[in-house]
Protein backbone atom coordinates (compact mmCIF):
# COMPACT_ATOMS: atom_id res chain seq x y z
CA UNK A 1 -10.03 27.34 -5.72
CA UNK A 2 -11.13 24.11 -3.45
CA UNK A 3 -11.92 22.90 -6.70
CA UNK A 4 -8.76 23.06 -8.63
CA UNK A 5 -6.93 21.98 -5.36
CA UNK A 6 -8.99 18.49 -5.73
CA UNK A 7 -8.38 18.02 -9.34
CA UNK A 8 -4.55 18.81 -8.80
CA UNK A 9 -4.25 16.27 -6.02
CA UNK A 10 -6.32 13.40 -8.28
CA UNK A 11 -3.41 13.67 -10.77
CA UNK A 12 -0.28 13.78 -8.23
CA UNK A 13 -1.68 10.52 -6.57
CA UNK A 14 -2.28 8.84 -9.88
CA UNK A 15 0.98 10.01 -11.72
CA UNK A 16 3.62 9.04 -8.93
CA UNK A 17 5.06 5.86 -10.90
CA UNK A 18 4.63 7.95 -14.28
CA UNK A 19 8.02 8.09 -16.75
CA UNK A 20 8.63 11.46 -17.39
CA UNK A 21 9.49 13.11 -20.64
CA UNK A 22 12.96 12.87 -21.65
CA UNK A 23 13.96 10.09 -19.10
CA UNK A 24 15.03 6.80 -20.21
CA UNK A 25 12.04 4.01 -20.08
CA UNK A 26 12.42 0.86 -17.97
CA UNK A 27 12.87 -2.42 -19.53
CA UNK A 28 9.56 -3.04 -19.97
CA UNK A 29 9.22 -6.83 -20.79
CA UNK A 30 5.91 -8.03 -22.86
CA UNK A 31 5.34 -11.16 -21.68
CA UNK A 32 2.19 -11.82 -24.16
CA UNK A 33 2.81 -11.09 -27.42
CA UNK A 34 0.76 -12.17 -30.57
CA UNK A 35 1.22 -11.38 -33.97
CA UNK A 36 4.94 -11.20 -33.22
CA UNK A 37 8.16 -12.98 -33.98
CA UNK A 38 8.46 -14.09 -30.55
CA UNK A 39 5.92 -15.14 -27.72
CA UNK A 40 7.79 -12.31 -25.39
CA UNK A 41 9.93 -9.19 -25.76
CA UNK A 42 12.30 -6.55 -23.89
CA UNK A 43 12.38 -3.25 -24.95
CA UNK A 44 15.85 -3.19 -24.53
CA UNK A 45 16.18 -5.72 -27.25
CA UNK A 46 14.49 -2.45 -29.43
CA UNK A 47 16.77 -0.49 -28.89
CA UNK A 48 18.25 1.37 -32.01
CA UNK A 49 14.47 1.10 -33.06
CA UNK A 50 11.59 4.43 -32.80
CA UNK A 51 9.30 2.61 -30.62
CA UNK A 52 5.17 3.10 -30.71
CA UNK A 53 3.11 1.64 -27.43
CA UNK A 54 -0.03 2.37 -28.30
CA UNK A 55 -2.52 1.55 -25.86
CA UNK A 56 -5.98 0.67 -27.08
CA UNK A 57 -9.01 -1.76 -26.81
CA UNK A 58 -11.19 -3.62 -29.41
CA UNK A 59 -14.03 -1.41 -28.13
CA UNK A 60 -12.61 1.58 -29.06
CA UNK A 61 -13.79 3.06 -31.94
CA UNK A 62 -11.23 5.98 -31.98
CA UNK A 63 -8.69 3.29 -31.42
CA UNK A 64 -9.60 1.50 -34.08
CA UNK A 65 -9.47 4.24 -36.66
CA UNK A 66 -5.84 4.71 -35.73
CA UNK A 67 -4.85 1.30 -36.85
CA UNK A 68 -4.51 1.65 -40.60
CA UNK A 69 -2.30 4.66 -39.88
CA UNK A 70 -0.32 2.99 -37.89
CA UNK A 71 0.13 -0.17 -39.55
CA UNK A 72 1.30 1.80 -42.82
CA UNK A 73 3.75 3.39 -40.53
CA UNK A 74 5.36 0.28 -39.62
CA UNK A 75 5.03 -1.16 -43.07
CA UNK A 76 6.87 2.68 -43.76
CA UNK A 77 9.61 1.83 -41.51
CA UNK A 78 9.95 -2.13 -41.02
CA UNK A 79 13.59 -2.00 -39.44
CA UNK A 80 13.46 0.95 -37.91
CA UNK A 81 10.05 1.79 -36.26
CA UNK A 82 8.78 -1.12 -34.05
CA UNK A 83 4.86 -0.63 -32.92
CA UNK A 84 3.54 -2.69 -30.18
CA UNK A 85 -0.18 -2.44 -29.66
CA UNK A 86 -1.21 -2.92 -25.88
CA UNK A 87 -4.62 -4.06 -24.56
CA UNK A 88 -5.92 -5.38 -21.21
CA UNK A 89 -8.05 -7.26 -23.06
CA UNK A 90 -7.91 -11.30 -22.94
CA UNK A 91 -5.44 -13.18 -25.29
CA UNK A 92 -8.36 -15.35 -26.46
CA UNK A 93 -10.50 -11.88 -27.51
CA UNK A 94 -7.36 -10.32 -29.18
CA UNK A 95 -6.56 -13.23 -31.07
CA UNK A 96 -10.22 -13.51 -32.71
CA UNK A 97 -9.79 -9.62 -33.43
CA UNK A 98 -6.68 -10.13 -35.33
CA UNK A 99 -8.30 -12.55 -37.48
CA UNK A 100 -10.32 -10.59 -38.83
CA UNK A 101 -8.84 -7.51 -38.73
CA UNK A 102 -4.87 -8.60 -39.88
CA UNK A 103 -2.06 -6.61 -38.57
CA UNK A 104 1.89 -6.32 -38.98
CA UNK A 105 1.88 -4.25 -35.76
CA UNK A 106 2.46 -6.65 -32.94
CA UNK A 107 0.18 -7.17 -30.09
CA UNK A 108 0.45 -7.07 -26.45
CA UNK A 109 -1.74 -8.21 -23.74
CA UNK A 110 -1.50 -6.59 -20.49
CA UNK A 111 -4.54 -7.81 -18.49
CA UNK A 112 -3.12 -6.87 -15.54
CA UNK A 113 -2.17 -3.63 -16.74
CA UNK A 114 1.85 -3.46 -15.21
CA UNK A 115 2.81 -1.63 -18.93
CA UNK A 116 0.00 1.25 -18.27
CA UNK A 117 1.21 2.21 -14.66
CA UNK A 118 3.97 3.60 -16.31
CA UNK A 119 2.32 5.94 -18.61
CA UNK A 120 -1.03 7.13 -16.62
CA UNK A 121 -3.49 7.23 -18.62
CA UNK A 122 -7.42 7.84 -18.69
CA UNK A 123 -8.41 7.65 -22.14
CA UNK A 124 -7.94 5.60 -25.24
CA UNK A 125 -6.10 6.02 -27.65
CA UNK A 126 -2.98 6.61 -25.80
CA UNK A 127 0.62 6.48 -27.88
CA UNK A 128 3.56 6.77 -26.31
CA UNK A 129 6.72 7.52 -28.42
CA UNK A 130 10.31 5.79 -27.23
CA UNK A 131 13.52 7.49 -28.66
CA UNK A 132 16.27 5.00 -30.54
CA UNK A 133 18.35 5.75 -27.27
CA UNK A 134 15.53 3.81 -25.23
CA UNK A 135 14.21 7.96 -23.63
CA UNK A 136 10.61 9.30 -23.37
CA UNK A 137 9.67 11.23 -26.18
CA UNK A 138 6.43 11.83 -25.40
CA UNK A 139 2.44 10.38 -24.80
CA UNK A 140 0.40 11.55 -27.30
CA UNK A 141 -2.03 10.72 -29.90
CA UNK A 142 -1.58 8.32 -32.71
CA UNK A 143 -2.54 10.82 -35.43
CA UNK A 144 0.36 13.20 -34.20
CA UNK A 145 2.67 10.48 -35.60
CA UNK A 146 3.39 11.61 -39.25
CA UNK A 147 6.18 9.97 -41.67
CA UNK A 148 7.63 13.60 -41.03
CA UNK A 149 7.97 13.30 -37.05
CA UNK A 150 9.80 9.51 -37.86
CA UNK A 151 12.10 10.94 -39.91
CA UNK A 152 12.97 13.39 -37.39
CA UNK A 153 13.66 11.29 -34.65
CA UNK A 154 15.79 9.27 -36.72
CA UNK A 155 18.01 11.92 -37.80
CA UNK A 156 18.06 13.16 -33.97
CA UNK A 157 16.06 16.34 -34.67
CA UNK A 158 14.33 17.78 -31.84
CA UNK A 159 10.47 17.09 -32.57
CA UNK A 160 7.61 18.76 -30.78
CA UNK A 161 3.78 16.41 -30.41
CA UNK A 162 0.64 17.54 -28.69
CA UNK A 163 1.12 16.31 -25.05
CA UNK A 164 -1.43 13.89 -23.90
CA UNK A 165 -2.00 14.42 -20.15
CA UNK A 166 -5.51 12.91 -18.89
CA UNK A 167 -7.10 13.82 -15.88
CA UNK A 168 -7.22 10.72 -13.76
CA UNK A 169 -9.98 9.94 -11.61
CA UNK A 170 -11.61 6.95 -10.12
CA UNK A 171 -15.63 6.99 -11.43
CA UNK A 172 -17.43 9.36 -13.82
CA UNK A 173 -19.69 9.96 -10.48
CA UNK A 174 -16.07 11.06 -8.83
CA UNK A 175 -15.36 13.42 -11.66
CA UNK A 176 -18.78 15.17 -11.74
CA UNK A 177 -18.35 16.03 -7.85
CA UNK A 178 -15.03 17.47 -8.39
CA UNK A 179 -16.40 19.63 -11.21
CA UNK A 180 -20.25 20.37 -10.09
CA UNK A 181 -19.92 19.85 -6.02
CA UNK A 182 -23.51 19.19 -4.89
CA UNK A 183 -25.44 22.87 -3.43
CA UNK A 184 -26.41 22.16 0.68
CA UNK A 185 -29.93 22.62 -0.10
CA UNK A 186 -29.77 20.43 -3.37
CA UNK A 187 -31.97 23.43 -4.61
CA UNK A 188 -32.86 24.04 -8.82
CA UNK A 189 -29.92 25.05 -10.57
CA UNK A 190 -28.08 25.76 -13.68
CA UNK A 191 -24.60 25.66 -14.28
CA UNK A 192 -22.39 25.33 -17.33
CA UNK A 193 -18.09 26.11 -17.45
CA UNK A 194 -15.99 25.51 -20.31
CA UNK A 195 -13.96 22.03 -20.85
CA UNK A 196 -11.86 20.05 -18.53
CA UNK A 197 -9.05 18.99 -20.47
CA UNK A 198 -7.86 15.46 -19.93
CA UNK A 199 -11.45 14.41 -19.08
CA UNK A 200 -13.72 12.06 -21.66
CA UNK A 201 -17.46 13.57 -23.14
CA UNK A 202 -20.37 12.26 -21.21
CA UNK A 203 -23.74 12.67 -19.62
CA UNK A 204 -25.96 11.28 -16.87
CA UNK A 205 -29.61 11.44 -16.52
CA UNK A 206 -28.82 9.97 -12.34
CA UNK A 207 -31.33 6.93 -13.60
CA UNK A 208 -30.37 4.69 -10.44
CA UNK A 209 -30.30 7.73 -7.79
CA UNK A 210 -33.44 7.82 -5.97
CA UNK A 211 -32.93 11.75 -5.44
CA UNK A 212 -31.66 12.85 -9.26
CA UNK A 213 -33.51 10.37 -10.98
CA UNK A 214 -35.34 12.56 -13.87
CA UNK A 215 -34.87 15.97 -11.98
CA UNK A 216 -30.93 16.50 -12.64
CA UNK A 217 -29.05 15.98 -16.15
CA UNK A 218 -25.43 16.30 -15.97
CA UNK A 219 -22.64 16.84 -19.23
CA UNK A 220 -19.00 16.88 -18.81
CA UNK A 221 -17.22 17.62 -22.37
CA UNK A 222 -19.83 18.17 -24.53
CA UNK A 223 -19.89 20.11 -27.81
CA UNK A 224 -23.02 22.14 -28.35
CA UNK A 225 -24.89 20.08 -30.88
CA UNK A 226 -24.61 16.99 -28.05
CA UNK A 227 -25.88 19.37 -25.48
CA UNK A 228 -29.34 19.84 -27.81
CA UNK A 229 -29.57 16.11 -28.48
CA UNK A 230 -29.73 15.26 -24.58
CA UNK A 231 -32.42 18.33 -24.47
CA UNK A 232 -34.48 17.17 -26.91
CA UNK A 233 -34.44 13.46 -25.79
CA UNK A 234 -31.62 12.13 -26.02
CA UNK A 235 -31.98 11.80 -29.73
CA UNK A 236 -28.98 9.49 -31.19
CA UNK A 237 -26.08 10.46 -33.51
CA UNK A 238 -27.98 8.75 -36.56
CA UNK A 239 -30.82 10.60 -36.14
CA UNK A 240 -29.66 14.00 -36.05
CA UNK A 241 -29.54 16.56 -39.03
CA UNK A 242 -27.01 19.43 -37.34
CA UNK A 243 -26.14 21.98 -40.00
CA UNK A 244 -24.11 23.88 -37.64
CA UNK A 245 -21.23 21.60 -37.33
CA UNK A 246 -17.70 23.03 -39.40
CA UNK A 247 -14.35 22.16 -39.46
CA UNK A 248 -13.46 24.20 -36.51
CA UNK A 249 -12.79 22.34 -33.35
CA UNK A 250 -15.59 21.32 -31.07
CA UNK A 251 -15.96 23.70 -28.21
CA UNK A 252 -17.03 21.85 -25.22
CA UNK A 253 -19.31 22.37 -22.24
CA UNK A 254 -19.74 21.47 -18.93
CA UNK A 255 -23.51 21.65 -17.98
CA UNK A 256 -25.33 20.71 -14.59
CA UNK A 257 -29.40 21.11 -14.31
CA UNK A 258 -31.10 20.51 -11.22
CA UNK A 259 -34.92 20.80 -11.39
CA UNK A 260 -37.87 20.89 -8.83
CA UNK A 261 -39.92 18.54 -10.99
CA UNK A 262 -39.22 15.91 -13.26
CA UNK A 263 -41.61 17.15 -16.17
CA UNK A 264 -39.63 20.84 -16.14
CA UNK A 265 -35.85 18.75 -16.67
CA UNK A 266 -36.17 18.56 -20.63
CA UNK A 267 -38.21 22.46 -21.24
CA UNK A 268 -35.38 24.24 -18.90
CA UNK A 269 -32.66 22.67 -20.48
CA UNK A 270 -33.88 23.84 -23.88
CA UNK A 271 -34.67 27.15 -22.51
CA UNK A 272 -31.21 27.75 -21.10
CA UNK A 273 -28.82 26.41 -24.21
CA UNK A 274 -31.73 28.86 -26.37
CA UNK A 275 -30.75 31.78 -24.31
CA UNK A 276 -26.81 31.22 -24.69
CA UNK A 277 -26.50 30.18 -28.20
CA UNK A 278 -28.15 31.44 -31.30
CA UNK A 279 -28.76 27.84 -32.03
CA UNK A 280 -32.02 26.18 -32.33
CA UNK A 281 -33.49 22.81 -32.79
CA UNK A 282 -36.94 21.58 -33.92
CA UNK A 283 -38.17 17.39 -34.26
CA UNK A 284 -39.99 16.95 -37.74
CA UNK A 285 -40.36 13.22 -39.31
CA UNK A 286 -37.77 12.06 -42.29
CA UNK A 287 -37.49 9.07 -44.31
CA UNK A 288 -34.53 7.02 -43.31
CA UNK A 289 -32.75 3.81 -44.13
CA UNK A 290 -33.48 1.94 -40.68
CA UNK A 291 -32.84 -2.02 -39.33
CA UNK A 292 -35.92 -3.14 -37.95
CA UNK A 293 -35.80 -5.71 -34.86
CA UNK A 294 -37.89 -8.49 -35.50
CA UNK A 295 -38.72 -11.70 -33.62
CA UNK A 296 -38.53 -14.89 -36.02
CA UNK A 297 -38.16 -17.52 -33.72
CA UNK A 298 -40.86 -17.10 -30.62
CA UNK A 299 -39.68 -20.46 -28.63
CA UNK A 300 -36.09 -19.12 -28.98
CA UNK A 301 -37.25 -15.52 -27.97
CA UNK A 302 -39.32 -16.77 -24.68
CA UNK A 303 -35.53 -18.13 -23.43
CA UNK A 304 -34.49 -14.94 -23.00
CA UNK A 305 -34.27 -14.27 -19.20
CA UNK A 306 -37.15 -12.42 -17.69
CA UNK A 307 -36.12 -10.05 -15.28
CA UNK A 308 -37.44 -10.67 -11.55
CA UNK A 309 -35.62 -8.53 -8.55
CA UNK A 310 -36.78 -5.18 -10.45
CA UNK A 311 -33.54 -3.53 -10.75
CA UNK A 312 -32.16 -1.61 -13.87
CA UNK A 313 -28.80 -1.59 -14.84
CA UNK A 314 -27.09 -0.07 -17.96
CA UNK A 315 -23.46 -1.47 -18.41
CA UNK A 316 -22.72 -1.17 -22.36
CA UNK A 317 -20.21 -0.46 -24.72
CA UNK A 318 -18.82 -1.56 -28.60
CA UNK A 319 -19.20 -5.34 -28.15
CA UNK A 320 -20.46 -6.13 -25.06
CA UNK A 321 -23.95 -5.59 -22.72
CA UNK A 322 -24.97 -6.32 -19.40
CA UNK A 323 -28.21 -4.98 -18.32
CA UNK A 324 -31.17 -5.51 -15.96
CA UNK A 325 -34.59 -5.20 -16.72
CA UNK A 326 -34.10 -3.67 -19.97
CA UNK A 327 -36.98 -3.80 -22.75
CA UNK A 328 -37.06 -4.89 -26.32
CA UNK A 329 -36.94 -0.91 -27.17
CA UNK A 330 -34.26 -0.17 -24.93
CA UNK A 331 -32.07 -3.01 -26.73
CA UNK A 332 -32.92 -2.00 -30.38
CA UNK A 333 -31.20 1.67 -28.61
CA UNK A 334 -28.00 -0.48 -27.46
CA UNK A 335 -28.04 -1.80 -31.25
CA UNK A 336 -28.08 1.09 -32.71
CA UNK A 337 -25.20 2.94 -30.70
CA UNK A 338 -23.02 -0.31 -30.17
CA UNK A 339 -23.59 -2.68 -33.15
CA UNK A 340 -21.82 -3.69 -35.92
CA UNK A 341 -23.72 -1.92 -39.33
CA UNK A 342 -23.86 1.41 -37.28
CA UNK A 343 -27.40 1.96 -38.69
CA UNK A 344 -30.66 2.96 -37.04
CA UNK A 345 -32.45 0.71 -35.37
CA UNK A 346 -36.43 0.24 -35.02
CA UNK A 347 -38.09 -1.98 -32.23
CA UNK A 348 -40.91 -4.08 -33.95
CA UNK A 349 -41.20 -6.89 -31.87
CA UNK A 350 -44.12 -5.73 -29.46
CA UNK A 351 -42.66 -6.88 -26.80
CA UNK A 352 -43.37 -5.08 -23.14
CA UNK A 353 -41.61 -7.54 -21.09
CA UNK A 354 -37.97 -6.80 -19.34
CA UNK A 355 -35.45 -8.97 -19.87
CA UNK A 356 -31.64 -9.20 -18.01
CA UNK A 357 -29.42 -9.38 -21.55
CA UNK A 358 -25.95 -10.28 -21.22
CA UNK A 359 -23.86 -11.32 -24.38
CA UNK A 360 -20.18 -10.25 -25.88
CA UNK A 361 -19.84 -10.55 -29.78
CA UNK A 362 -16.85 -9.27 -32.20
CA UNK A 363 -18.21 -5.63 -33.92
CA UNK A 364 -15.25 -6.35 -36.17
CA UNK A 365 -16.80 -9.45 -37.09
CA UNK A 366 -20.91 -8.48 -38.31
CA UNK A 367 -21.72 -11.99 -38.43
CA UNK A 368 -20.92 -12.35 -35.08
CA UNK A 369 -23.99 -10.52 -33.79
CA UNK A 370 -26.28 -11.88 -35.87
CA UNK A 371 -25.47 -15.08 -34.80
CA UNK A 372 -26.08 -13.83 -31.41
CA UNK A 373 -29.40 -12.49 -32.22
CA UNK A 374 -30.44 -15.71 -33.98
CA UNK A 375 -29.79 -17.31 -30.59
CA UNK A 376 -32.36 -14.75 -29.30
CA UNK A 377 -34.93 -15.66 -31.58
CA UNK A 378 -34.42 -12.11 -33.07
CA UNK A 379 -33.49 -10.43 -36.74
CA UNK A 380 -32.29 -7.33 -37.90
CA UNK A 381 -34.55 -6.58 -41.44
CA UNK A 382 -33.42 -3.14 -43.76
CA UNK A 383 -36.58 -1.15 -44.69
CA UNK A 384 -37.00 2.44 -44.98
CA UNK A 385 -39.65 4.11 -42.41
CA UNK A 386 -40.41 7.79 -41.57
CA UNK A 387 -39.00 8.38 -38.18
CA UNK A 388 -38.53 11.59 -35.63
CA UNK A 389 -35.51 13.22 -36.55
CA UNK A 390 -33.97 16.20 -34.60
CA UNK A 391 -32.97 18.92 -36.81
CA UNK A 392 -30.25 21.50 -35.63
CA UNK A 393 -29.46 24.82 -37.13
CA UNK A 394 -28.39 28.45 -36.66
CA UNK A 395 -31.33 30.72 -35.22
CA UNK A 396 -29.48 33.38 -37.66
């Protein structure tokens, strides 16, 4: 009960400025806008229009599959659909996006983020669907915007769209609390509940907590098949063969392990996903079309900052690192979840050192990284090598 009393507050304070459905929207005013007639717009000026806000980032990849849908929409309905796009991101790094990535949807920049407060939001993509009469239709997802729904509204048909409401919290580390509140005695432990709506999918290994630190593994949101690939080593997506997957929605899981040592974290979490699902898993070694990381350029390569205070940090995402102390193996890992080709990558430069890597490039734009990694003194080269792959299946 104490817990659902937490996670109801968490939304009240976060959704006091939030327009609700069916009310009319403020005059929101963009004051940035690229890719548009105009430098700024009102909404009123809109008015007699459907209006799309979709809020997204250029480091969304779910955000970024919405946009071809979206831009035939508007190309659909040129007079009477307007879609505004709305990032936080920097004029500068929007405008380099939309080179290479054209758009008739027009673009908003909202760094400081006065558009958002309106419509509280966690996660991205978030739409948000304006009647012709300027009223809340609803906040949703982009996909639940069909040709059908349009035509709808227009003829001033009542239309009905998956509501989007995201539990809003302040960390991930806030959000774990509220759903796995720490035992006095911080004694072993498993525990697993079903999903928290409105919350993302992720895990922590605790790898800067000095008591957690390989002893506790954490998942908020996770379908089964990601629960095996953090028990077997945190395997990544490209390297897992999951037969098990359908066309059925993902069922997801909430899991918290607690262990006495560090060598029994990995072994118990098998153990207990083996005893709940007839699911198993296995490593075995496959042939695979792999980028290797190579060093070309050693004078370039011995620029890269050596790290000297000793302290790890693990800041990443689509586009953009910044991490302490991180080896060569640890960035061919970023590569391969965050770069551009979305291909496995292989660490062959032989490198032990630890390095402090901070660097932004365009994953929209391939060349950009390369270029980046030249600067490094570093390659990406395609080869085929044998490598550990985790293979998931039924146990039935």
């Amino acid at each position: 009960m104490k817990k659902l009393v937490i996670i109801t507050l968490l939304l009240l304070n976060t959704a006091m400025a939030q327009v609700k459905k069916g009310e009319n929207v403020p005059d929101l005013n963009f004051k940035t806008l690229l890719n548009a007639p105009n430098k700024q717009v009102k909404l009123s000026s809109l008015k007699g229009k459907v209006m799309i806000i979709e809020f997204w980032a250029t480091w969304c990849g779910a955000c970024l599959n919405a946009m071809p849908h979206l831009n035939q929409l508007q190309k659909t309905y040129p007079k009477q659909v307007q879609v505004i796009t709305v990032s936080s991101e920097s004029e500068k790094r929007i405008a380099t996006f939309l080179k290479s990535r054209p758009s008739v949807l027009w673009s908003a920049v909202d760094t400081e983020e006065t558009i958002s407060k309106l419509f509280p939001h966690q996660l991205i993509p978030h739409t948000v669907v304006i009647s012709p009469e300027g009223k809340l239709i609803a906040t949703t997802n982009p996909e639940s915007i069909t040709a059908l729904v349009i035509d709808s509204i227009l003829q001033k048909k009542q239309v009905h769209l998956p509501e989007k409401t995201d539990l809003m919290y302040g960390s991930p580390e806030e959000l774990m609390l509220t759903v796995f509140p720490l035992p006095k005695g911080i004694e072993p432990r498993f525990l697993m509940q079903k999903e928290i709506k409105g919350a993302p999918g992720f895990s922590t290994t605790y790898p800067l907590d000095s008591i957690f630190k390989g002893r506790r593994i954490t998942a908020v949101n996770l379908g089964i098949s990601d629960l095996y690939r953090l028990a077997y080593g945190s395997f990544g997506s490209k390297r897992v063969v999951d037969s098990t997957r359908s066309t059925d929605k993902v069922i997801a899981y909430c899991v918290d392990l607690i262990v006495e040592k560090n060598e029994q974290l990995l072994p118990e979490f098998q153990q207990e996903l083996l005893k709940r699902f007839d699911v198993k898993a296995k490593i075995i070694k496959q042939l695979k079309d792999v980028e290797v990381l190579k060093i070309i350029d050693p004078d370039k390569f011995k620029k890269i900052p050596l790290n000297t205070n000793g302290k790890r940090s693990y800041f990443a995402r689509h586009g953009e690192i910044d991490q302490q102390s991180i080896t060569m193996a640890d960035f061919a890992s970023y590569l391969e979840s965050y770069g551009s080709r979305k291909q496995i990558v292989v660490d062959e430069t032989n490198s032990i050192s630890k390095f402090d890597i901070k660097f932004s490039f365009q994953p929209e734009n391939p060349n950009s990284l390369e270029k980046q990694l030249f600067e490094m003194g570093l390659i990406l080269e395609k080869k085929q090598q044998l490598i550990d792959v985790l293979m998931i299946y039924h146990s039935k």
